[in-house]
Protein backbone atom coordinates (compact mmCIF):
# COMPACT_ATOMS: atom_id res chain seq x y z
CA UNK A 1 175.05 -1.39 129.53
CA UNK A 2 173.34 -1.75 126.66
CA UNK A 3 173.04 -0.28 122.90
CA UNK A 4 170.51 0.98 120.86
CA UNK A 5 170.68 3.27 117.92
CA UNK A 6 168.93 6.70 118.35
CA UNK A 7 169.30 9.58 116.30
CA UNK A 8 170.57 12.46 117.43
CA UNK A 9 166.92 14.46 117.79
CA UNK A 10 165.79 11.96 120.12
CA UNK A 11 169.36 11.95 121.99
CA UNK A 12 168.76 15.43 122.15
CA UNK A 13 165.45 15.41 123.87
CA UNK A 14 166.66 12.00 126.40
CA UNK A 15 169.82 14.07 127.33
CA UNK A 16 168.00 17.06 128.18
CA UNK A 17 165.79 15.16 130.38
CA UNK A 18 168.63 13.71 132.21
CA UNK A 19 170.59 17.01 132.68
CA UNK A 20 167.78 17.76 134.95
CA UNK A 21 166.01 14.89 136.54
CA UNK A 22 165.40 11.34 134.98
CA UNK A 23 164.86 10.45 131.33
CA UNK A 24 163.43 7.10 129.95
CA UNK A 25 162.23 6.91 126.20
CA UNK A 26 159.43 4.11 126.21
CA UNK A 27 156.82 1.83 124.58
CA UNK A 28 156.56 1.52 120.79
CA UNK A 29 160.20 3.02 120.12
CA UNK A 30 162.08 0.28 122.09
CA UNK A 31 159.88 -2.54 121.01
CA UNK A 32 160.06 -1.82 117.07
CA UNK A 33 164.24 -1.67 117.59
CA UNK A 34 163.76 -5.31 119.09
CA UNK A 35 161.72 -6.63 116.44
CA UNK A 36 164.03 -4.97 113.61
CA UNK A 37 161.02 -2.23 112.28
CA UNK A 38 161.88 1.42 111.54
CA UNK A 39 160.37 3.34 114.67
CA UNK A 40 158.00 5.43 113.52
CA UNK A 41 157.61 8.05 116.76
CA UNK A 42 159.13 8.40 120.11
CA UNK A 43 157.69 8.88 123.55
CA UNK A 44 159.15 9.60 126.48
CA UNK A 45 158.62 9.79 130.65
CA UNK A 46 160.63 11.65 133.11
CA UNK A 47 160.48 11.95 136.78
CA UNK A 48 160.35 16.23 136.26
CA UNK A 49 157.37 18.24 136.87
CA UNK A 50 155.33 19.33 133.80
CA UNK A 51 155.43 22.78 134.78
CA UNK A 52 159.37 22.51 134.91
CA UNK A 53 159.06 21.05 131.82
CA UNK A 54 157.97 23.85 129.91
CA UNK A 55 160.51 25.88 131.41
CA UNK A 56 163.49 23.12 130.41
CA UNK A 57 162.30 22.63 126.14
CA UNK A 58 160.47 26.87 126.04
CA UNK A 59 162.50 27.01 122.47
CA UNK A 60 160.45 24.14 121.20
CA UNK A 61 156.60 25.05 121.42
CA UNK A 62 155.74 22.73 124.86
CA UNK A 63 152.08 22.54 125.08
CA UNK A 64 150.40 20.21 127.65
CA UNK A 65 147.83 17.70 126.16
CA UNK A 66 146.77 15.72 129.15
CA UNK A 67 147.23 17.69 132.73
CA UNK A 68 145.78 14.74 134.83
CA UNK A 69 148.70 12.53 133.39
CA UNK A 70 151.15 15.44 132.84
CA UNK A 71 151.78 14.82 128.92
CA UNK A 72 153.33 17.10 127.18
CA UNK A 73 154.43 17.35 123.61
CA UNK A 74 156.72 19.62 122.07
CA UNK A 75 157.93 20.05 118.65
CA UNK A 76 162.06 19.62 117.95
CA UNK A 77 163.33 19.79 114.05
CA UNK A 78 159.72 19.69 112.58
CA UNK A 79 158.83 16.56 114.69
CA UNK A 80 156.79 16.35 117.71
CA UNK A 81 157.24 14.18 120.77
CA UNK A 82 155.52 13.22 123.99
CA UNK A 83 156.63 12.97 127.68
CA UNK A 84 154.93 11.83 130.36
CA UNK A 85 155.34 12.46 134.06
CA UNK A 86 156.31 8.91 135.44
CA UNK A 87 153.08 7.37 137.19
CA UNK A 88 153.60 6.04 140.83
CA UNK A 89 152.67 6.81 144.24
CA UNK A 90 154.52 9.12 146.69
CA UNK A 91 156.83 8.16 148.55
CA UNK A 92 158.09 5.10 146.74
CA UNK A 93 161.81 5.12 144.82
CA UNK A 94 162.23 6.17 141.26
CA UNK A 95 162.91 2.37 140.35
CA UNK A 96 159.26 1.76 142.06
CA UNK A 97 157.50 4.59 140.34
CA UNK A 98 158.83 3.30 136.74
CA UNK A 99 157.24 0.01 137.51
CA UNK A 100 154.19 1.14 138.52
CA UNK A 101 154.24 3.37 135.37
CA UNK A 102 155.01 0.29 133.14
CA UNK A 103 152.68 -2.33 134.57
CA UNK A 104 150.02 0.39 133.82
CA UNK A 105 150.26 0.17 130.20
CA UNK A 106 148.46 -2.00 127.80
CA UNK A 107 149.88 -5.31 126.76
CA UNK A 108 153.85 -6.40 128.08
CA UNK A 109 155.81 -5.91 124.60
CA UNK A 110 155.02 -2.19 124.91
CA UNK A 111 156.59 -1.98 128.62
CA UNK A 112 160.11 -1.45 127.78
CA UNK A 113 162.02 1.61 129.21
CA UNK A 114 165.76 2.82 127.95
CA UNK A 115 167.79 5.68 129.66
CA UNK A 116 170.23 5.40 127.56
CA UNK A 117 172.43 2.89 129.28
CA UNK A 118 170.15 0.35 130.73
CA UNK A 119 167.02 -1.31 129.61
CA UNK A 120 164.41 -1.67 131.70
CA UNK A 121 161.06 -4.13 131.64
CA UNK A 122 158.26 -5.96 133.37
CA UNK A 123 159.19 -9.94 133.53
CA UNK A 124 158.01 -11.46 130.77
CA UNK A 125 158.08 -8.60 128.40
CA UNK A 126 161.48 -9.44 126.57
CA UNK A 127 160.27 -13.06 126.24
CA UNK A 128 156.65 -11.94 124.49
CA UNK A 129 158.51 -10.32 122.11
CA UNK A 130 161.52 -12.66 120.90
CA UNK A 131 157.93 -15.37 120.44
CA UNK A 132 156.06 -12.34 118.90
CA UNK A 133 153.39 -13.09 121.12
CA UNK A 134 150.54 -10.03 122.05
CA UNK A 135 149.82 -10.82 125.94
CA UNK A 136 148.33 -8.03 127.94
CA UNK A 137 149.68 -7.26 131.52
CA UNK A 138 148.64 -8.46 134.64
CA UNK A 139 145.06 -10.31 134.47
CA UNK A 140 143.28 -9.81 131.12
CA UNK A 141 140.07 -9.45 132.05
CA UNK A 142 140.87 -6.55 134.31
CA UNK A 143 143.16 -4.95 131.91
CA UNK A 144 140.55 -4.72 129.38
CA UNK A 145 137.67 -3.80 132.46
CA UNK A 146 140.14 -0.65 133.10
CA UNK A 147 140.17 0.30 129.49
CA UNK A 148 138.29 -1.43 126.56
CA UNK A 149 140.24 0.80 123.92
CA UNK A 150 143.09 -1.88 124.74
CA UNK A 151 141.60 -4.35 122.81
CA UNK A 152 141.93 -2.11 119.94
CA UNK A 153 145.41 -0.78 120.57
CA UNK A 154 146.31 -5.10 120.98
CA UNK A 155 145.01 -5.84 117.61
CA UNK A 156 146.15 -2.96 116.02
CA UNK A 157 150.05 -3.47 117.47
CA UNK A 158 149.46 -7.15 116.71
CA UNK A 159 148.54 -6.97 112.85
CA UNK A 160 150.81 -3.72 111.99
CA UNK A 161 153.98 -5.39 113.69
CA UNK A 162 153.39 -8.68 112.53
CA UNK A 163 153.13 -10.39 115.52
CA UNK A 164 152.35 -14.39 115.48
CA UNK A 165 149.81 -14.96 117.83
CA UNK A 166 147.57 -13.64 121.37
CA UNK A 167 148.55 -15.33 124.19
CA UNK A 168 145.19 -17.84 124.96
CA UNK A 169 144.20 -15.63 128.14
CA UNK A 170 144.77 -12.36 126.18
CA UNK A 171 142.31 -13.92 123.31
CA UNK A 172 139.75 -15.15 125.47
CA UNK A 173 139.68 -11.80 127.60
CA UNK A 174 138.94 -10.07 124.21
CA UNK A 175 135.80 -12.59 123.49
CA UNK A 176 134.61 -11.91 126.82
CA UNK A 177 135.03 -8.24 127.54
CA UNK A 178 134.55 -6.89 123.87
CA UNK A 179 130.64 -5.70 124.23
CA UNK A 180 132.63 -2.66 126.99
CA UNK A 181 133.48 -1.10 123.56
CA UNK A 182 130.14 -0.18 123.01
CA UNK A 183 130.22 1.80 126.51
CA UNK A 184 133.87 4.27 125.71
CA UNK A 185 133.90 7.39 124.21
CA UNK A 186 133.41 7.33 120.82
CA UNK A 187 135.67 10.23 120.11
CA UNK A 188 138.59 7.54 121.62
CA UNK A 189 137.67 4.71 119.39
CA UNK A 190 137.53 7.17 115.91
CA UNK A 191 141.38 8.22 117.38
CA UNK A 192 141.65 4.42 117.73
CA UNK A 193 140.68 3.51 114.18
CA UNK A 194 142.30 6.66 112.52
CA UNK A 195 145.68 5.09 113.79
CA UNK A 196 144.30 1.54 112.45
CA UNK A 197 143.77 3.18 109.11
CA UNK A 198 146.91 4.88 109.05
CA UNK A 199 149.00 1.47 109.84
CA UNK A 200 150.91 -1.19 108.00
CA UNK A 201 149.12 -4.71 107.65
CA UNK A 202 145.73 -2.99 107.28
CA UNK A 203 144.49 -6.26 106.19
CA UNK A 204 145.59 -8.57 108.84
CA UNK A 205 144.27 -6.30 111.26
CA UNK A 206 140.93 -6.08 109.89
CA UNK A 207 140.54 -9.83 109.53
CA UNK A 208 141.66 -10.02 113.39
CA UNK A 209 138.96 -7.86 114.50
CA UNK A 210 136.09 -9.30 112.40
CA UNK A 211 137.58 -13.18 113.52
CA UNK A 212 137.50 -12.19 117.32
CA UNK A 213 134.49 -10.10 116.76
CA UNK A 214 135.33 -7.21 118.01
CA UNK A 215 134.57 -5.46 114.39
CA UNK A 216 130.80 -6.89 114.53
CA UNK A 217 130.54 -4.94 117.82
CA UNK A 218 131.49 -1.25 116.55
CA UNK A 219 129.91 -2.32 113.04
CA UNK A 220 127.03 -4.24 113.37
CA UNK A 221 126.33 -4.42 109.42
CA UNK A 222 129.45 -6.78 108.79
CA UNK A 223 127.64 -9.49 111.10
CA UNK A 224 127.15 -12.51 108.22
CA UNK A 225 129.03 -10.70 105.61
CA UNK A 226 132.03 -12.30 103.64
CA UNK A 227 134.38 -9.63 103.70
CA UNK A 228 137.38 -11.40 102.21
CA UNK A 229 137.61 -9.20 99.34
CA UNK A 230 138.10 -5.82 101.66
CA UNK A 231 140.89 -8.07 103.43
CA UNK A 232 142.44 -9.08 100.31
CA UNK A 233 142.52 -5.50 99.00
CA UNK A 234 143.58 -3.72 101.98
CA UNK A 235 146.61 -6.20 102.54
CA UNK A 236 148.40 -3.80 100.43
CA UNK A 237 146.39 -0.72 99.87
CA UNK A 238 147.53 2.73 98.45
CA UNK A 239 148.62 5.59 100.66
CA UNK A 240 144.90 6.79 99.83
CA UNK A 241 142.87 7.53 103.42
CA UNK A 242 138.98 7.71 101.40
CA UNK A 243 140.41 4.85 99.58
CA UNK A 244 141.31 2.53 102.15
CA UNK A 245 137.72 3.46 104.21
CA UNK A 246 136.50 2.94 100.74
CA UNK A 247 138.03 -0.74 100.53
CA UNK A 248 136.61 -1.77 104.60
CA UNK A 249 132.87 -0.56 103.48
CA UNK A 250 132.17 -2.16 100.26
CA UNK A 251 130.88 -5.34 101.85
CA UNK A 252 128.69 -3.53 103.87
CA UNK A 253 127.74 -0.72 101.24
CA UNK A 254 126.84 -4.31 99.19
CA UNK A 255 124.84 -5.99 101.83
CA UNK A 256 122.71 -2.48 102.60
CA UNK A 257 121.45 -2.88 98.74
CA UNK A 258 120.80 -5.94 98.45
CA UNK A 259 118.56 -6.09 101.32
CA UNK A 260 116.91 -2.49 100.90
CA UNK A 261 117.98 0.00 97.90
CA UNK A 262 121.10 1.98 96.81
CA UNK A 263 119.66 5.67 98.20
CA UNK A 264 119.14 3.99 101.20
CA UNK A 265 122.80 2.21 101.43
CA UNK A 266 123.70 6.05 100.35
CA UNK A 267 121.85 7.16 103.95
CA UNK A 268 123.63 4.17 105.86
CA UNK A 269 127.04 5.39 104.23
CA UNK A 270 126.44 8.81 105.22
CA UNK A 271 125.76 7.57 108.87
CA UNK A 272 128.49 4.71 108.81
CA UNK A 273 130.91 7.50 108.04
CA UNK A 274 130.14 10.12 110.77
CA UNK A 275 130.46 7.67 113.20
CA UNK A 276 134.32 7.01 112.36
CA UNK A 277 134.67 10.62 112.67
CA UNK A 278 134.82 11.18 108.86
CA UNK A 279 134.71 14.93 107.30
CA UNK A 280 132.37 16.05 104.58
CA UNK A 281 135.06 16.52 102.29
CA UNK A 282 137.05 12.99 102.62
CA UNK A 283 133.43 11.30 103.14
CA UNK A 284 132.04 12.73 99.50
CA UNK A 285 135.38 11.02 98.10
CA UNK A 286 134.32 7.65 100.17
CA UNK A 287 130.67 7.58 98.60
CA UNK A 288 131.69 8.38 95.08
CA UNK A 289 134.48 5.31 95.57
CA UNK A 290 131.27 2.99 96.81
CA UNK A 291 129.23 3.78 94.05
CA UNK A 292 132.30 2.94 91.52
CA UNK A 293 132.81 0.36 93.31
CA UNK A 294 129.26 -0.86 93.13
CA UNK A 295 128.45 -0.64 89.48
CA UNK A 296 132.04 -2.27 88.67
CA UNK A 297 131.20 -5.47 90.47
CA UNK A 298 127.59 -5.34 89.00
CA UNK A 299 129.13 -5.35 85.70
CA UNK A 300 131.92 -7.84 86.17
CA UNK A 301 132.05 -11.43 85.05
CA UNK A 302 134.74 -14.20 85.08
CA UNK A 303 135.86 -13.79 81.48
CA UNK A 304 139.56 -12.74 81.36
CA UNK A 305 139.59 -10.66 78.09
CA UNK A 306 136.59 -9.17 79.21
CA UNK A 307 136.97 -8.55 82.89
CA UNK A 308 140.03 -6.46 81.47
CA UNK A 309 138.10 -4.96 78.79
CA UNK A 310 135.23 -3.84 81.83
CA UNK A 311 138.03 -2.83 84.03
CA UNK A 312 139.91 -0.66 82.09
CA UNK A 313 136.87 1.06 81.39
CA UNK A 314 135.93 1.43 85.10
CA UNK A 315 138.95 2.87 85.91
CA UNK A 316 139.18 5.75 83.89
CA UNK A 317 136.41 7.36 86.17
CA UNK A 318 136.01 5.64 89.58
CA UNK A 319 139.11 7.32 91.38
CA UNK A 320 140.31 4.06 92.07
CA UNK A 321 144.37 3.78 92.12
CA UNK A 322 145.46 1.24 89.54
CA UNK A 323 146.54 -0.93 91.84
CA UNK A 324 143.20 -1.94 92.61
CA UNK A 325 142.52 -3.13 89.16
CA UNK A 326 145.85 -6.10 90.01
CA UNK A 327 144.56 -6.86 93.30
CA UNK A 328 141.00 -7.74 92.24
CA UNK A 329 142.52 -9.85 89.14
CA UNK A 330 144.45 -11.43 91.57
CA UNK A 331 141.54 -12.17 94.02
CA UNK A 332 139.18 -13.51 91.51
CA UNK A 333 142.07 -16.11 90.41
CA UNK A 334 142.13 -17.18 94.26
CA UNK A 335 138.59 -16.80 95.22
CA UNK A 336 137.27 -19.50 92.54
CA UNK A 337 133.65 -19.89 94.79
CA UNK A 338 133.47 -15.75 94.54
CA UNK A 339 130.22 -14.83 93.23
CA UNK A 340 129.47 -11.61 90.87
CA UNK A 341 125.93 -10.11 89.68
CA UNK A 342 126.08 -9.07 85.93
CA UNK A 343 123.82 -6.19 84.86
CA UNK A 344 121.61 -7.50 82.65
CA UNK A 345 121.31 -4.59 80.05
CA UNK A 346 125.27 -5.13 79.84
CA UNK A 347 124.80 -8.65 79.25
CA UNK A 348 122.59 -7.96 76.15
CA UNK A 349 125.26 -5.12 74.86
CA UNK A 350 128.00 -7.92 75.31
CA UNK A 351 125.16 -10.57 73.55
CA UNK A 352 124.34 -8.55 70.76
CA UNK A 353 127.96 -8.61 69.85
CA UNK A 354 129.06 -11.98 70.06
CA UNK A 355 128.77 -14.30 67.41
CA UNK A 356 125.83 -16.92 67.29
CA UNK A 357 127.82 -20.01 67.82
CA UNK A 358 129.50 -18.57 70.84
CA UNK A 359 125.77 -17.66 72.42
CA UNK A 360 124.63 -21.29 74.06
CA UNK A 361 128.77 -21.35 75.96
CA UNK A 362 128.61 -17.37 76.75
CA UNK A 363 124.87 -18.19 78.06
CA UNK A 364 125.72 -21.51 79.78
CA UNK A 365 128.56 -20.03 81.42
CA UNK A 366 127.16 -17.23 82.95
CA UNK A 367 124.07 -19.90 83.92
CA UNK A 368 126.85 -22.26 85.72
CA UNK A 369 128.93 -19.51 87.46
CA UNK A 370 126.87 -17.11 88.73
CA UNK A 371 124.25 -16.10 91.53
CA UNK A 372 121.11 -14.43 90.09
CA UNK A 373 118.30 -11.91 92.02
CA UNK A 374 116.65 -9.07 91.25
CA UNK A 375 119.87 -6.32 91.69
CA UNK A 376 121.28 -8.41 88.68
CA UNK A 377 120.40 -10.73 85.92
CA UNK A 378 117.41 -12.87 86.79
CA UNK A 379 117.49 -16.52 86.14
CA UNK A 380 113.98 -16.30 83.56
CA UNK A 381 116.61 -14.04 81.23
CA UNK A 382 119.10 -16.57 81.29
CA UNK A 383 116.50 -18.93 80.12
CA UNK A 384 114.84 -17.12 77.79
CA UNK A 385 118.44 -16.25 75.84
CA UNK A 386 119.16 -20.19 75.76
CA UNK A 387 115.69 -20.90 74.53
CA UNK A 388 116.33 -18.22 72.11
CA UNK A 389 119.08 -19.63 71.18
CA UNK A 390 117.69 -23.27 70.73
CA UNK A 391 115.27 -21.39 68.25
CA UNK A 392 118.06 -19.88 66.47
CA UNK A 393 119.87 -23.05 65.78
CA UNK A 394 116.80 -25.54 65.12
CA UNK A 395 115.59 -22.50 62.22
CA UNK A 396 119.33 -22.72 61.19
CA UNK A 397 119.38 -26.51 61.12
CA UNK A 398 115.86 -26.82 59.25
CA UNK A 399 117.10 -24.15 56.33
CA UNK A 400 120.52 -26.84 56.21
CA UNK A 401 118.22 -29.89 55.81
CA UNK A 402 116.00 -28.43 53.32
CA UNK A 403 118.78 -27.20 50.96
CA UNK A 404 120.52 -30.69 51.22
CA UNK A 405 116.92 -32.14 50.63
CA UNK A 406 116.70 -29.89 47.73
CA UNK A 407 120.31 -30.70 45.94
């Protein structure tokens, strides 16, 4: 026999299940007690008709959300839960059927089924998950074949659990199979990517999918793009959903500029955002983020006093949390090779300020440290401030030699 903590709703709902049939609570629950997380939901699967079902939890709102696989979900204390009929063939033993049912999942740390007394699990599965290694069941290749939203699900339960590693065969069935994404229902993979959004580790699992390239697949824009900064910002974003999408698109919103025009990276965002599923309302909150977003780094240079100066400023009307304003701080300490584009009308603002013996450094500076084009300040203004400045300081050093000459 063995113990493990449940609260008395979901001891409720198990003991109910076993008053009239069986009663296993499964997946996600079981494997977050293991690795010492909070569970965050609770499913369950039972051996008792869904029609019988209904009957058993009638007080608490049953409704059935998947009649081919006999889910239903009811609603007990304000929180709703899941249970599936057991999967199996006829004709084999309970014990047989809640294999079958387990080796038909996705990867082997979410196979794990407790009645309340015993624990039960595919070999292997217990193992995986003392090593924190993500290994999915069976053959790879044909667990993915059978359903390409795995790959998803994998990296998802890798990053947001902080699991170590993918088991080689499990990483090189994801290279392989990941172009099947492009052939499932769309409405699966925006379900997919709401949960992604809606996890912890939102970096980590970002950077997974862009480094096994499963991101370039269902977003072709962020093939060749340097998307370190989304990673660095989402490794601890706020509890902000248009914020976090916000974060993930930048890059891309960048790259659609630079290479065409901002009302047409407005037409892409538009686009980009329908295709996760977005509404009008949260997507109006995205695009107004993007174009904050936008202007900031077009404005932004690697002068502390500044920067802060610029930032404090931006902040008072992107919609931005202020924790954004620490992370990038932070980044731009890290990222030393990070490049910025300076708006060249704000360069002559700051210019026009400064004093004339800080002009050839301030101009110098920005000439050493930063990448010039057309969306920013072009190289010829550079110059033409320095030779200014040259001018300046020769006319200042004649008018010195001719009143020494003259005393």
């Amino acid at each position: 026999m063995i113990k493990i903590k449940l609260n008395e709703d979901i001891e409720f709902v198990l003991k109910k299940l076993l008053e009239y049939g069986e009663g296993y609570i499964v997946g996600g629950y079981i494997r977050d007690y293991f690795l010492g997380i909070e569970p965050n939901d609770c499913d369950f699967t039972t051996n008792i008709e869904q029609e019988r079902l209904k009957e058993i939890f009638k007080q608490y709102s049953p409704k059935s959300i998947h009649k081919k696989l006999e889910v239903t979900r009811i609603k007990y204390n304000k929180v709703y839960y899941q249970i599936a009929r057991i999967r199996g063939e006829e004709g084999e033993t309970l014990e047989e059927r809640l294999f079958q049912d387990l080796i038909k999942r996705d990867v082997t740390v979410n196979t794990l089924a407790f009645d309340g007394e015993n624990l039960h699990y595919i070999d292997g599965a217990m193992e995986d998950l003392e090593n924190r290694i993500i290994r999915f069941i069976g053959i790879p290749n044909k667990t993915i074949e059978e359903d390409s939203i795995r790959i998803l699900r994998a990296i998802r339960i890798f990053g947001s659990k902080k699991f170590d590693s993918f088991d080689e065969e499990s990483r090189k069935a994801i290279a392989r199979n990941r172009f099947l994404l492009l052939k499932a229902d769309r409405s699966r993979i925006i379900l997919e990517f709401e949960k992604i959004f809606g996890s912890d580790n939102l970096g980590v699992i970002f950077k997974t999918l862009d480094e096994l390239k499963v991101l370039e697949v269902i977003f072709p824009y962020v093939k060749g793009i340097d998307m370190s900064l989304a990673y660095s910002l989402l490794d601890n974003p706020p509890n902000s959903y248009s914020t976090k999408i916000a974060y993930f698109l930048y890059p891309i919103y960048n790259k659609i500029i630079k290479e065409n025009h901002l009302g047409y990276a407005e037409e892409k965002s538009i686009e980009i955002l329908k295709s996760l599923g977005i509404n009008e309302k949260v997507s109006k909150k995205v695009r107004n983020l993007l174009r904050n977003q936008y202007y900031f780094f077009k404005l932004e240079w690697k002068d502390e006093k500044i920067i802060r100066h610029e930032l404090l400023n931006f902040f008072k009307n992107s919609g931005y949390p202020k924790g954004f304003y620490e992370k990038v701080l932070d980044f731009i300490d890290k990222e030393t090779d990070f490049k910025y584009v300076i708006s060249e009308k704000k360069l002559r603002l700051i210019s026009n300020n400064m004093k004339k013996s800080e002009l050839p450094k301030f101009f110098n500076f920005i000439l050493h440290l930063h990448k010039f084009d057309k969306k920013g300040v072009t190289l010829d203004y550079v110059e033409k401030g320095i030779n200014r400045i040259k001018e300046i300081l020769e006319e200042e050093n004649k008018i010195i030699l001719e009143e020494n000459d003259v005393r």
